[in-house]
Structures are given as structure tokens and as C-alpha cells.
C-alpha atoms as a PDB file:
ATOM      1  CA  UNK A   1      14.137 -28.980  -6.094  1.00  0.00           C
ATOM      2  CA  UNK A   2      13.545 -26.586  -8.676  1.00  0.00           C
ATOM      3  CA  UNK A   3      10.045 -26.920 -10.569  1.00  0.00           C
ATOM      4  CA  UNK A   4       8.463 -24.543 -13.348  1.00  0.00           C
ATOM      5  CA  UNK A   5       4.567 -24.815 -14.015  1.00  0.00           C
ATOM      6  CA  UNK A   6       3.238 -21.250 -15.054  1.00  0.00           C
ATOM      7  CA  UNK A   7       2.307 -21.469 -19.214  1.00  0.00           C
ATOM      8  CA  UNK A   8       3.464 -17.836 -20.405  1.00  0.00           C
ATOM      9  CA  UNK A   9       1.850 -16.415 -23.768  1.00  0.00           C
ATOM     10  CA  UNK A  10       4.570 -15.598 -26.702  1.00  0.00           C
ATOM     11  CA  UNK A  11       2.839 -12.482 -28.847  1.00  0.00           C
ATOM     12  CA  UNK A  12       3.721 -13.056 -32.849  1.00  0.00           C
ATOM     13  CA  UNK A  13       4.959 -10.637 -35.229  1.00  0.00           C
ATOM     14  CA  UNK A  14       4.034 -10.204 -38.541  1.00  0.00           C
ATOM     15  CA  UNK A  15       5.545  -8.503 -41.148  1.00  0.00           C
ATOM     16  CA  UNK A  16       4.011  -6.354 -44.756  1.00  0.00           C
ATOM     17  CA  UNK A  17       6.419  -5.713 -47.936  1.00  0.00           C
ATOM     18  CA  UNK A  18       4.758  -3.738 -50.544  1.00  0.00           C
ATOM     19  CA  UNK A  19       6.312  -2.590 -54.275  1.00  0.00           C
ATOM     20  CA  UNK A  20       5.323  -1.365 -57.151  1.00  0.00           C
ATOM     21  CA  UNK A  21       7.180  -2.203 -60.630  1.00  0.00           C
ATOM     22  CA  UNK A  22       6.878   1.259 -63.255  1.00  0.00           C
ATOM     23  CA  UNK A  23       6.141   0.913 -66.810  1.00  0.00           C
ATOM     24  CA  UNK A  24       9.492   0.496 -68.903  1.00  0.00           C
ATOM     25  CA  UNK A  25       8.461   3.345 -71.422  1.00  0.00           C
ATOM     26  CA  UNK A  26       8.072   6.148 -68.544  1.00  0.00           C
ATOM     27  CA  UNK A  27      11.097   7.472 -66.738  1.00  0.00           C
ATOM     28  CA  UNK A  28      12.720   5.524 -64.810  1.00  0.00           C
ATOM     29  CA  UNK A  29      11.964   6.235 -60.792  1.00  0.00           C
ATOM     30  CA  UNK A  30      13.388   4.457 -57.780  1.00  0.00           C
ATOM     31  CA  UNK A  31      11.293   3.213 -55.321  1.00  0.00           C
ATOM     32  CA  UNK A  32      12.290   2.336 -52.172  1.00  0.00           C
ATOM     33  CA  UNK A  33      10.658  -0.653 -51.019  1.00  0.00           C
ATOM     34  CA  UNK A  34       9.381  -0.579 -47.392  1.00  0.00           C
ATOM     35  CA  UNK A  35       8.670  -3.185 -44.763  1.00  0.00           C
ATOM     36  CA  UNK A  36       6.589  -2.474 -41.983  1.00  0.00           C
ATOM     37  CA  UNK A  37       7.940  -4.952 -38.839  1.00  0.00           C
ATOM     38  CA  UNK A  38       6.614  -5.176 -35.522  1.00  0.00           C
ATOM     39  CA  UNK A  39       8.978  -5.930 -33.129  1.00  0.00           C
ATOM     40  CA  UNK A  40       8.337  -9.015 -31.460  1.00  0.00           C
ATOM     41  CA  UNK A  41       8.242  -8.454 -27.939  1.00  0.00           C
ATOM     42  CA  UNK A  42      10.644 -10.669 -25.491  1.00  0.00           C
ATOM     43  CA  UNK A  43       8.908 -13.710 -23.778  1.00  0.00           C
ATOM     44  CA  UNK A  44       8.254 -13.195 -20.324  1.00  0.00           C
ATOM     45  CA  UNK A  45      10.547 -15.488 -18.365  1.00  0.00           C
ATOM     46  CA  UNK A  46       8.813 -18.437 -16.462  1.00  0.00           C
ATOM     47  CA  UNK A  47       8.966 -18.332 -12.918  1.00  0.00           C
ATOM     48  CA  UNK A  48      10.830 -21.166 -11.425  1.00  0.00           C
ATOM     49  CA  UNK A  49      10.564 -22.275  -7.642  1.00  0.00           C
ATOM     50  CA  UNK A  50      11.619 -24.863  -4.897  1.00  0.00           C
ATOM     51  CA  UNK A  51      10.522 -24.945  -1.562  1.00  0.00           C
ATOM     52  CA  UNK A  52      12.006 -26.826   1.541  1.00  0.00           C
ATOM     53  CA  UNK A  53      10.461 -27.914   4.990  1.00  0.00           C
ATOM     54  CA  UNK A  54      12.141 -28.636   8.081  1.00  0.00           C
ATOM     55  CA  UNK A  55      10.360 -30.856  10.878  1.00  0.00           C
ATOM     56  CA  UNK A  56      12.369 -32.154  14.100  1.00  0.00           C
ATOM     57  CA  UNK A  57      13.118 -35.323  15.903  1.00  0.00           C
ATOM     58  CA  UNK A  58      14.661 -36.773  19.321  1.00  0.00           C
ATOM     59  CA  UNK A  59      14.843 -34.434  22.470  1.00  0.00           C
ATOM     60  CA  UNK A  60      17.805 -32.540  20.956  1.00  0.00           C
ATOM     61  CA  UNK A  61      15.662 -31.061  17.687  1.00  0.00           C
ATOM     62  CA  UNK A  62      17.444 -32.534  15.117  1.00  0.00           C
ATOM     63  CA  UNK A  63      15.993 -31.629  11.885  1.00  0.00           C
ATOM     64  CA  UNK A  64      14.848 -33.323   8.685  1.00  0.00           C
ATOM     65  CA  UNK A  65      14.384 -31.942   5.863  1.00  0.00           C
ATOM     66  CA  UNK A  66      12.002 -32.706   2.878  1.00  0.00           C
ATOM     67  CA  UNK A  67       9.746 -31.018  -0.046  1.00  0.00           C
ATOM     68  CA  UNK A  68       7.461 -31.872  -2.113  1.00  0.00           C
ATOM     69  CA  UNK A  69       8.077 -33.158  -6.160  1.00  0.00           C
ATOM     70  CA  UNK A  70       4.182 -31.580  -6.922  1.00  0.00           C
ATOM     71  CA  UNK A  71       3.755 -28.130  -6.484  1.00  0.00           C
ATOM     72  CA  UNK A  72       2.110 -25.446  -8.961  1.00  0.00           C
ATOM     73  CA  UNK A  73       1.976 -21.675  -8.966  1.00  0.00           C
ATOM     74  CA  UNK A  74      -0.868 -20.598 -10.173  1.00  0.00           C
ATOM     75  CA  UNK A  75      -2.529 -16.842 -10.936  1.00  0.00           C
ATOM     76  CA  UNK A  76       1.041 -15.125 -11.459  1.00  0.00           C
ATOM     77  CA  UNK A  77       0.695 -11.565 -12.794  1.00  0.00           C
ATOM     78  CA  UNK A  78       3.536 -11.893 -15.845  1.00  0.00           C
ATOM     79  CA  UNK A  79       3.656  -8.497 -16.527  1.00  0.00           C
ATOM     80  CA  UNK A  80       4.368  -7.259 -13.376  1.00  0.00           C
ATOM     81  CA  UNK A  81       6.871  -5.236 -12.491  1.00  0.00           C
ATOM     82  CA  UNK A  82       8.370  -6.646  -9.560  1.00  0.00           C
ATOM     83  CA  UNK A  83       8.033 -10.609  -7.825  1.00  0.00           C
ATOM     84  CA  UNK A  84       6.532  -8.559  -5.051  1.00  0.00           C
ATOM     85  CA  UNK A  85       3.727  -7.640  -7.177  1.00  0.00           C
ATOM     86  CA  UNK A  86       3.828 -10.578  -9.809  1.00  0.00           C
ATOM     87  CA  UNK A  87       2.944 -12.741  -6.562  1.00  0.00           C
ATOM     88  CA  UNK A  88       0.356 -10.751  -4.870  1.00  0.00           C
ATOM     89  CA  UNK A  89      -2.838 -13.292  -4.984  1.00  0.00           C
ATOM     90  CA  UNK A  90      -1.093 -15.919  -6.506  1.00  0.00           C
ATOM     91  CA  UNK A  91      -2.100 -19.304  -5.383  1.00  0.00           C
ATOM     92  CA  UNK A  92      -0.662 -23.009  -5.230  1.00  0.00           C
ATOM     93  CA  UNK A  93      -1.086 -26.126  -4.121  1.00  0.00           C
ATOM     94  CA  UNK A  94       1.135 -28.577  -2.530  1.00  0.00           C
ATOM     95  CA  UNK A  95       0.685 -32.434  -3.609  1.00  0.00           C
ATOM     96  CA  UNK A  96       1.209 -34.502  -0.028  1.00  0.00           C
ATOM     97  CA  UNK A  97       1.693 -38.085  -1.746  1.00  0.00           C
ATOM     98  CA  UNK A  98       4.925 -36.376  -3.365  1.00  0.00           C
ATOM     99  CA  UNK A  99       6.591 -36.369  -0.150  1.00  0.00           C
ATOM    100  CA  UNK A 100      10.349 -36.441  -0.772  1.00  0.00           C
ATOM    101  CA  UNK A 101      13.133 -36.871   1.699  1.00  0.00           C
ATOM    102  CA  UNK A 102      15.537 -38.647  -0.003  1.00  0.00           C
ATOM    103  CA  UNK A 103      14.680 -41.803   2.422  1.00  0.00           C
ATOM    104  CA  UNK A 104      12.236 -44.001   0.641  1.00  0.00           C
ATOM    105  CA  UNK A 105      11.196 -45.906   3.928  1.00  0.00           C
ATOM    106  CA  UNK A 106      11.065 -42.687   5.410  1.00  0.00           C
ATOM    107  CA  UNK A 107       8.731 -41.068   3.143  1.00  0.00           C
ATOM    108  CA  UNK A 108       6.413 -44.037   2.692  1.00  0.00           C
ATOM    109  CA  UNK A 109       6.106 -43.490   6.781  1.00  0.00           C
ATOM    110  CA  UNK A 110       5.184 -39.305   6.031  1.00  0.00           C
ATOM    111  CA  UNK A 111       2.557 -40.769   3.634  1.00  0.00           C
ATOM    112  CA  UNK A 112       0.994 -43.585   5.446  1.00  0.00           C
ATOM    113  CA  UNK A 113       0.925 -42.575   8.858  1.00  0.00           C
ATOM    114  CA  UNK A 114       0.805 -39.125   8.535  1.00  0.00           C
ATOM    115  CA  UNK A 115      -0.180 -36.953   5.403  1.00  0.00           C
ATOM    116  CA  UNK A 116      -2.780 -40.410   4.618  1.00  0.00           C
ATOM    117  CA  UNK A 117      -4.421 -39.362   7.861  1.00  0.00           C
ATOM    118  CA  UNK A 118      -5.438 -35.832   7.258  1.00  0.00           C
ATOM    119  CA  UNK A 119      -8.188 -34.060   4.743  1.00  0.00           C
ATOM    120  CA  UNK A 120      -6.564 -33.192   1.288  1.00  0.00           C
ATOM    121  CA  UNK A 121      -3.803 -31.545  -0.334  1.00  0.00           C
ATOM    122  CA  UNK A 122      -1.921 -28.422   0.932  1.00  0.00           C
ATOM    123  CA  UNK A 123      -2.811 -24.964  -0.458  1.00  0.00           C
ATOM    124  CA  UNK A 124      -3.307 -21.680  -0.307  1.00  0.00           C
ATOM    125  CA  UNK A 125      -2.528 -18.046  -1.219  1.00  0.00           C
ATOM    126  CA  UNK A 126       0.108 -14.959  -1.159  1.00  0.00           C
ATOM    127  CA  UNK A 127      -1.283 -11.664   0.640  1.00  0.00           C
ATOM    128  CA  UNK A 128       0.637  -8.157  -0.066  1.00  0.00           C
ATOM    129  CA  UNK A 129       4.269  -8.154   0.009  1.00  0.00           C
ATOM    130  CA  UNK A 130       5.407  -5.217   1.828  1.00  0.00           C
ATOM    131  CA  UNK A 131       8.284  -4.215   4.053  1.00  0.00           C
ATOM    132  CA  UNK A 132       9.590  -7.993   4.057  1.00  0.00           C
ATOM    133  CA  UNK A 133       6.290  -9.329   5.438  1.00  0.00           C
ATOM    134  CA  UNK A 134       3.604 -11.241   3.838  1.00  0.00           C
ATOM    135  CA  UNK A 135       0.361 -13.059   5.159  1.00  0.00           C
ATOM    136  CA  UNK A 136       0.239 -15.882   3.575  1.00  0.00           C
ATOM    137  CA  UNK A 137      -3.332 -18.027   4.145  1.00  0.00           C
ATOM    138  CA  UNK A 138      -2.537 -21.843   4.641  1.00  0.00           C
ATOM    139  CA  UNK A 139      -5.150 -24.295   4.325  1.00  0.00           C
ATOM    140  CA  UNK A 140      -3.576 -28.166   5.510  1.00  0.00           C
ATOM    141  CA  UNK A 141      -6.567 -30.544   7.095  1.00  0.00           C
ATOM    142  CA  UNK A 142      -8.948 -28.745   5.730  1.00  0.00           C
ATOM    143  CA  UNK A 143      -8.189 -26.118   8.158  1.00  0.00           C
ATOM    144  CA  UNK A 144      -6.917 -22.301   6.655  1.00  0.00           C
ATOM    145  CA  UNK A 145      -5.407 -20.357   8.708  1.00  0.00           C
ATOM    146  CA  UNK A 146      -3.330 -16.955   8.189  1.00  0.00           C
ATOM    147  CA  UNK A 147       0.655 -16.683   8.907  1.00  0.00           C
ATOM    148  CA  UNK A 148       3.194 -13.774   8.260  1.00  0.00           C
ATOM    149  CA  UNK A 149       5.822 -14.843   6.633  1.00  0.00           C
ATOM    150  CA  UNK A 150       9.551 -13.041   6.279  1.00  0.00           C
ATOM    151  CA  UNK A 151      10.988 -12.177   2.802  1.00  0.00           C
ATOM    152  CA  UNK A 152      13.951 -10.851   1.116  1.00  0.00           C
ATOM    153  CA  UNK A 153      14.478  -9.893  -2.834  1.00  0.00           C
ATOM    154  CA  UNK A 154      18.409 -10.748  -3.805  1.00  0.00           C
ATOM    155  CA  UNK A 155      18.573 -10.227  -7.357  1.00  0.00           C
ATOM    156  CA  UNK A 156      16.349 -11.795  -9.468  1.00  0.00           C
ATOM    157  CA  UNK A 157      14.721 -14.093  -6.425  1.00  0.00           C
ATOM    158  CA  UNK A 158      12.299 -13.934  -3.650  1.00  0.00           C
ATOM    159  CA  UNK A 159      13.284 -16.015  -0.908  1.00  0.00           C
ATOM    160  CA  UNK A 160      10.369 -16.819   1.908  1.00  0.00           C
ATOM    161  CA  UNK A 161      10.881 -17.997   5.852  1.00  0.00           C
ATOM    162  CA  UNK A 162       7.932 -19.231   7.759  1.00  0.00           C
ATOM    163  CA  UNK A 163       6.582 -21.957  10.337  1.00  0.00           C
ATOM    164  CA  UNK A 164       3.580 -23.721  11.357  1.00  0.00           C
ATOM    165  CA  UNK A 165       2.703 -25.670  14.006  1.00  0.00           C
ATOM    166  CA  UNK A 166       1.140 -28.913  13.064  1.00  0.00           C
ATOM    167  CA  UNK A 167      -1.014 -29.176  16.024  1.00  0.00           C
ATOM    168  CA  UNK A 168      -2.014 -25.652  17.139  1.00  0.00           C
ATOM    169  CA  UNK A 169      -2.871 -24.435  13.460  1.00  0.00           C
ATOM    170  CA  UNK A 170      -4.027 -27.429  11.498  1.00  0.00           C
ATOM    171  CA  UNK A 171      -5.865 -28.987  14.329  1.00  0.00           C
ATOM    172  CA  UNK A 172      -3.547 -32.679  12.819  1.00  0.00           C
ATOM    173  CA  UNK A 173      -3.340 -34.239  16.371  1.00  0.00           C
ATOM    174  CA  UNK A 174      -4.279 -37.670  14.951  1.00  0.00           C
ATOM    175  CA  UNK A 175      -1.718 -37.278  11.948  1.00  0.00           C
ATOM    176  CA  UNK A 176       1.239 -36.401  14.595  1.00  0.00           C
ATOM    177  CA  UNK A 177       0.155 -39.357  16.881  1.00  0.00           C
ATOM    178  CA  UNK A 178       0.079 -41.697  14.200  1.00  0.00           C
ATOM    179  CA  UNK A 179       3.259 -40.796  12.884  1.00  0.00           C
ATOM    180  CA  UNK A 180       5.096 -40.634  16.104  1.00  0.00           C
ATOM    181  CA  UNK A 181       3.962 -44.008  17.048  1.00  0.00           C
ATOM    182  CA  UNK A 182       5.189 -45.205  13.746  1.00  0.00           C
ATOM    183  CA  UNK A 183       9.358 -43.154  14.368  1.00  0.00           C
ATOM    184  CA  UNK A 184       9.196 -43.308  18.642  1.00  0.00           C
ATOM    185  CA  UNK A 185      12.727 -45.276  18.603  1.00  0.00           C
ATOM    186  CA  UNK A 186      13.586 -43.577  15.846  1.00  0.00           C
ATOM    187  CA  UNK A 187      13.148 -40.509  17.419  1.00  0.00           C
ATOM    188  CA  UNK A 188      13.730 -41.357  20.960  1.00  0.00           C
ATOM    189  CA  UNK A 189      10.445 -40.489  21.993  1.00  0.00           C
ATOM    190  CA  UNK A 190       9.697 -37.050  20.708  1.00  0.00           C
ATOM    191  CA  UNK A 191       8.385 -35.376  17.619  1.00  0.00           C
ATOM    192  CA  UNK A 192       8.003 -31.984  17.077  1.00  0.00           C
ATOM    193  CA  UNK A 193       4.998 -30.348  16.264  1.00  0.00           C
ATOM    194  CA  UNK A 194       6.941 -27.384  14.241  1.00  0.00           C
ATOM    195  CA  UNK A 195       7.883 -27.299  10.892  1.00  0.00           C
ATOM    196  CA  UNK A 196      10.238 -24.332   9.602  1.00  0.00           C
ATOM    197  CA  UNK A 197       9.084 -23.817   5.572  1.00  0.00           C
ATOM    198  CA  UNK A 198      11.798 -21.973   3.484  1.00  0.00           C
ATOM    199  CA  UNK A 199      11.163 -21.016  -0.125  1.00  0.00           C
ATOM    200  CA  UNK A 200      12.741 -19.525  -3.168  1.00  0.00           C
ATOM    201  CA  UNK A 201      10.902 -17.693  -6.200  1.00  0.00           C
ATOM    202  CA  UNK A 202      13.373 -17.159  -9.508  1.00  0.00           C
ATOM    203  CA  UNK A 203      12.258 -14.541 -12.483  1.00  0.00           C
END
């Protein structure tokens, strides 16, 4: 799911004419009228994103995937250069309610049982991007913690690869209980505690 929230500025031009008409008893002179234009200069194109999660089920790992319908981008540096740059500090945040795994029942179970049971919203921030590695700082359960993520550039898009660990980084042992109790048969009696994140950032 592709979603655009960044407001971009558009800078106006404006343009001068001047002219100047000669009496009609003095020789006749040709003037050249002049107009003084400034260019208008090209909108900067809004970033557009999606971003996909991947959490597992049953003893053989199957995955499920899911994102979120909420997220925003916030603190992008338009002019710059490169996405590498543009996202450096940049910061979002992740809307849990707007769960989406194209199984209602399911996601009403990832919001009740689960995203219901821990402290706030999901956010955080972009560190340097350099050599395909980035730090990005997490903060889920009111917990932040740091995690290098992998990156490529393909054209005119940054695509991320990360994971977390529900449990051992966000401290969310309640959440994960609850929601396993709520999917055991479902999931033949095991739920992951990792979740693979994948995302993709479009000039």
C-alpha cells in the first residue's frame, strides 16, 4: 500500500512588462518591449511510500503478512540531493489500530489482543544512510530501541529490510501471550516472536 503525506511548497513566478508610447510629432522610434520572467522552478516531487511486515505462525514459520493504512513521513529534506540524504532524520509514525491484513477477523484479533495491549503508537527515526546500512531508532511499547537496517537505491526508490523481535526488544510479552492465546489452533501452538519489516521509499 502506497501512501503520500509530505505537503511540498510550489514557489510562484511573477512576471513585469513595461512600454513606453512616443509622441506622434517626433520621429518615429521602435521600442522593443521587454518582459522580465522568472522561471518558475519545478515542484519537488512528493515522496510516496508503503511498507510491509511479516510475522510467523505454526511450527513450520509460515508467514503473514500485513501493514499498516496510517503511516506519515515527517521532517523530509525536499531539496536534497539524494533519498539517502532527503531521509537522514526524518521521522514517522505508525498508526497500530490501522492494522491491515486483508482478513477482517484477523485484524480485529492484531488489535484487540495484541496492539490494544501495549503503550501507544509505533514510531521513530532514520539515522545516516551509508554503505547500505542505516540505524534506525524504533520506539513500540513505549520502549526505543536502535536496529541496523539493510538498504538498496534502484532507480528512483529506496527499498529497506529489517526485523525485530517482539519480545527481546519491545519488552511486549503480555501482547504476544494474549494474542497467541487468542490464534493457538490457529497456529498449532506457536507464534513467533519475529517480525521481518520491508519498506519502499519512491521520489
Amino acid at each position: 500500500m502506497k501512501k503520500s503525506f509530505l505537503a511540498l511548497a510550489l514557489i510562484g513566478a511573477f512576471a513585469i512588462s513595461c512600454g513606453e508610447k512616443k509622441d506622434a510629432n517626433t520621429e518615429t522610434t521602435t521600442e522593443t518591449t521587454t518582459e522580465q520572467v522568472e522561471t518558475e522552478a519545478p515542484a519537488a516531487k512528493e515522496l510516496t511510500y508503503s511498507m510491509e511486515w511479516t510475522a510467523f505462525k505454526t511450527p513450520k514459520k509460515v508467514g503473514v503478512k500485513g501493514t499498516f493504512s496510517s503511516i506519515k513521513l515527517n521532517e523530509v529534506k525536499a531539496d536534497a540531493a539524494t533519498l539517502e540524504e532527503a531521509l537522514k532524520g526524518a521521522s514517522f509514525v505508525v498508526e497500530t489500530a490501522t492494522v491491515s491484513t486483508n482478513d477482517a477477523g484477523r485484524d480485529e484479533k492484531l488489535k484487540a489482543e495484541f496492539f490494544a495491549k501495549m503503550v501507544g503508537n509505533i514510531s521513530g527515526f532514520f539515522g545516516e544512510f551509508k554503505d547500505g546500512k542505516v540505524i534506525v531508532n524504533l520506539t513500540m511499547n513505549g520502549i526505543s530501541k536502535e536496529k541496523e537496517f539493510t538498504y538498496i537505491v534502484e532507480g528512483d526508490a529506496l527499498k529497506l529490510n529489517g526485523a525485530i523481535d517482539i519480545i527481546a526488544d519491545f519488552t511486549a510479552q503480555s501482547a504476544f501471550d494474549s494474542l497467541h492465546a487468542a490464534c493457538k489452533d490457529l497456529h498449532e501452538g506457536k507464534t513467533w516472536s519475529d517480525v521481518e519489516i520491508s519498506a519502499e521509499i519512491k521520489k
